[in-house]
C-alpha atoms as a PDB file:
ATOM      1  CA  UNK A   1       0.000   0.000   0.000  1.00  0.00           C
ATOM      2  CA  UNK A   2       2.532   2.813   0.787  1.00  0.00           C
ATOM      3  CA  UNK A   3       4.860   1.612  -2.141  1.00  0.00           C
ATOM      4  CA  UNK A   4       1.775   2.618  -4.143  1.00  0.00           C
ATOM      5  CA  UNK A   5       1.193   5.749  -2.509  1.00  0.00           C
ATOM      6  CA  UNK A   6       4.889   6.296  -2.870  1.00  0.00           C
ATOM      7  CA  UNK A   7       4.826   6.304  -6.761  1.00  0.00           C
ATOM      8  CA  UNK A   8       1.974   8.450  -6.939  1.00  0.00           C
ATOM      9  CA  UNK A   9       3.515  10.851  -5.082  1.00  0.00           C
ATOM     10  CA  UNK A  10       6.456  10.500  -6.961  1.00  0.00           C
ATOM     11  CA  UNK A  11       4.548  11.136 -10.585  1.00  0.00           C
ATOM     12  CA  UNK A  12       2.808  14.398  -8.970  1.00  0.00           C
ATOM     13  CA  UNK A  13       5.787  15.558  -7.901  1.00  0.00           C
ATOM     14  CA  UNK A  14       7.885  14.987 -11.200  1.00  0.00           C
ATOM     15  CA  UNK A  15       4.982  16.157 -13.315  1.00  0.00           C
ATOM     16  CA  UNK A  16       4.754  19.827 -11.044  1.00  0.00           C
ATOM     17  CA  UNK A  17       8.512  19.860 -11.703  1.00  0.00           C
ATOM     18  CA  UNK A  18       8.445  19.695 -14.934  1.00  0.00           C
ATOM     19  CA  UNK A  19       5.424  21.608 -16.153  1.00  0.00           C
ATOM     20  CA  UNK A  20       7.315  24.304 -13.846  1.00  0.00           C
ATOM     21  CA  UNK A  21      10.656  23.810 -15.769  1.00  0.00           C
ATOM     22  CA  UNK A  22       8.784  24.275 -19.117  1.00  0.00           C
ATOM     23  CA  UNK A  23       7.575  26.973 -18.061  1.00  0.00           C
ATOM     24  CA  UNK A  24      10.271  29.001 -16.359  1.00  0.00           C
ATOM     25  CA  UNK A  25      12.826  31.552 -18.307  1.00  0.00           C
ATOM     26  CA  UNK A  26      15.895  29.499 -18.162  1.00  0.00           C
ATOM     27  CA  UNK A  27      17.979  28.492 -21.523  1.00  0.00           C
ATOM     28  CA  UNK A  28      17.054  25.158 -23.082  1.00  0.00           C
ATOM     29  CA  UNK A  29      20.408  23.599 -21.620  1.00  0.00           C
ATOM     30  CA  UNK A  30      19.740  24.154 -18.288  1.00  0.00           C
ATOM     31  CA  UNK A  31      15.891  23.158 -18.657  1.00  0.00           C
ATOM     32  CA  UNK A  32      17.420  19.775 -20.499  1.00  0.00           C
ATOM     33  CA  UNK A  33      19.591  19.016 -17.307  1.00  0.00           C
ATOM     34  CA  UNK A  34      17.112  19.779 -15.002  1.00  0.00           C
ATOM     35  CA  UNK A  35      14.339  17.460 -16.792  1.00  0.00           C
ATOM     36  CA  UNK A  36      17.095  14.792 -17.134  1.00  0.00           C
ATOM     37  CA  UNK A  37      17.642  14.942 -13.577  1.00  0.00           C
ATOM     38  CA  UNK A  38      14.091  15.118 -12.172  1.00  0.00           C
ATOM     39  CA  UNK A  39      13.337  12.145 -14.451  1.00  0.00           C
ATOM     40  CA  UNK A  40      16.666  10.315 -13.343  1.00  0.00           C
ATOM     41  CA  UNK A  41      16.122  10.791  -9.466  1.00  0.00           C
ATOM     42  CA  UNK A  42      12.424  11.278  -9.207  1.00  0.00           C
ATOM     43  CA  UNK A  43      12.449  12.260  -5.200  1.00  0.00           C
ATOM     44  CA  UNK A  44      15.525  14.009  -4.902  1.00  0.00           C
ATOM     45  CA  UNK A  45      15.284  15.431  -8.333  1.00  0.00           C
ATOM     46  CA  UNK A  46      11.845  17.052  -7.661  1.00  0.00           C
ATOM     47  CA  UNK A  47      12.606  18.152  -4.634  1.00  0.00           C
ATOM     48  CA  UNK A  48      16.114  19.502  -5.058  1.00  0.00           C
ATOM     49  CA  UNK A  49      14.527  21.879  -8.414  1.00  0.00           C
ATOM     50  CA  UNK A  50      11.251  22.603  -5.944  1.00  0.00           C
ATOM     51  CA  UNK A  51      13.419  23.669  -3.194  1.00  0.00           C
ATOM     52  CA  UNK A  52      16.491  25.002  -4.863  1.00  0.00           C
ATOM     53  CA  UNK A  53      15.873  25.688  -8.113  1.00  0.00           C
ATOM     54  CA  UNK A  54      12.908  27.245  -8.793  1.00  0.00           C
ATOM     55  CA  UNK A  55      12.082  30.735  -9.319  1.00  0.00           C
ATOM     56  CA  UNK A  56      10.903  32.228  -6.089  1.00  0.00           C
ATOM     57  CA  UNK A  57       8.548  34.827  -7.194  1.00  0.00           C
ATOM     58  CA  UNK A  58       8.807  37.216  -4.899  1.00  0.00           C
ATOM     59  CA  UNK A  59      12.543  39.821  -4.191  1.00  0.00           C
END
């Protein structure tokens, strides 16, 4: 049950990551490395552009 509930959570999260890469004003490099590595490392990929990455929004 929670390994299902893991990979569910692991699709929404790669799937918010990279709608949010596609979207976002970086060069296509650094969007193809990013994608690569949220697809590559779905947890730790997500999390590290969610939390480290991404654009903030607010200055």
């Amino acid at each position: 049950m929670f390994s299902s509930l893991f990979y569910v959570a692991a699709v929404i999260l790669d799937i918010f990551a990279l709608s949010d890469v596609m979207r976002s004003s970086r060069d296509t490099a650094t969007k193809v490395v990013l994608m690569a590595l949220i697809l590559l490392i779905p947890f730790v990929g997500a999390g590290l552009y969610l939390f480290a990455f991404r654009d903030k929004g607010y200055s």
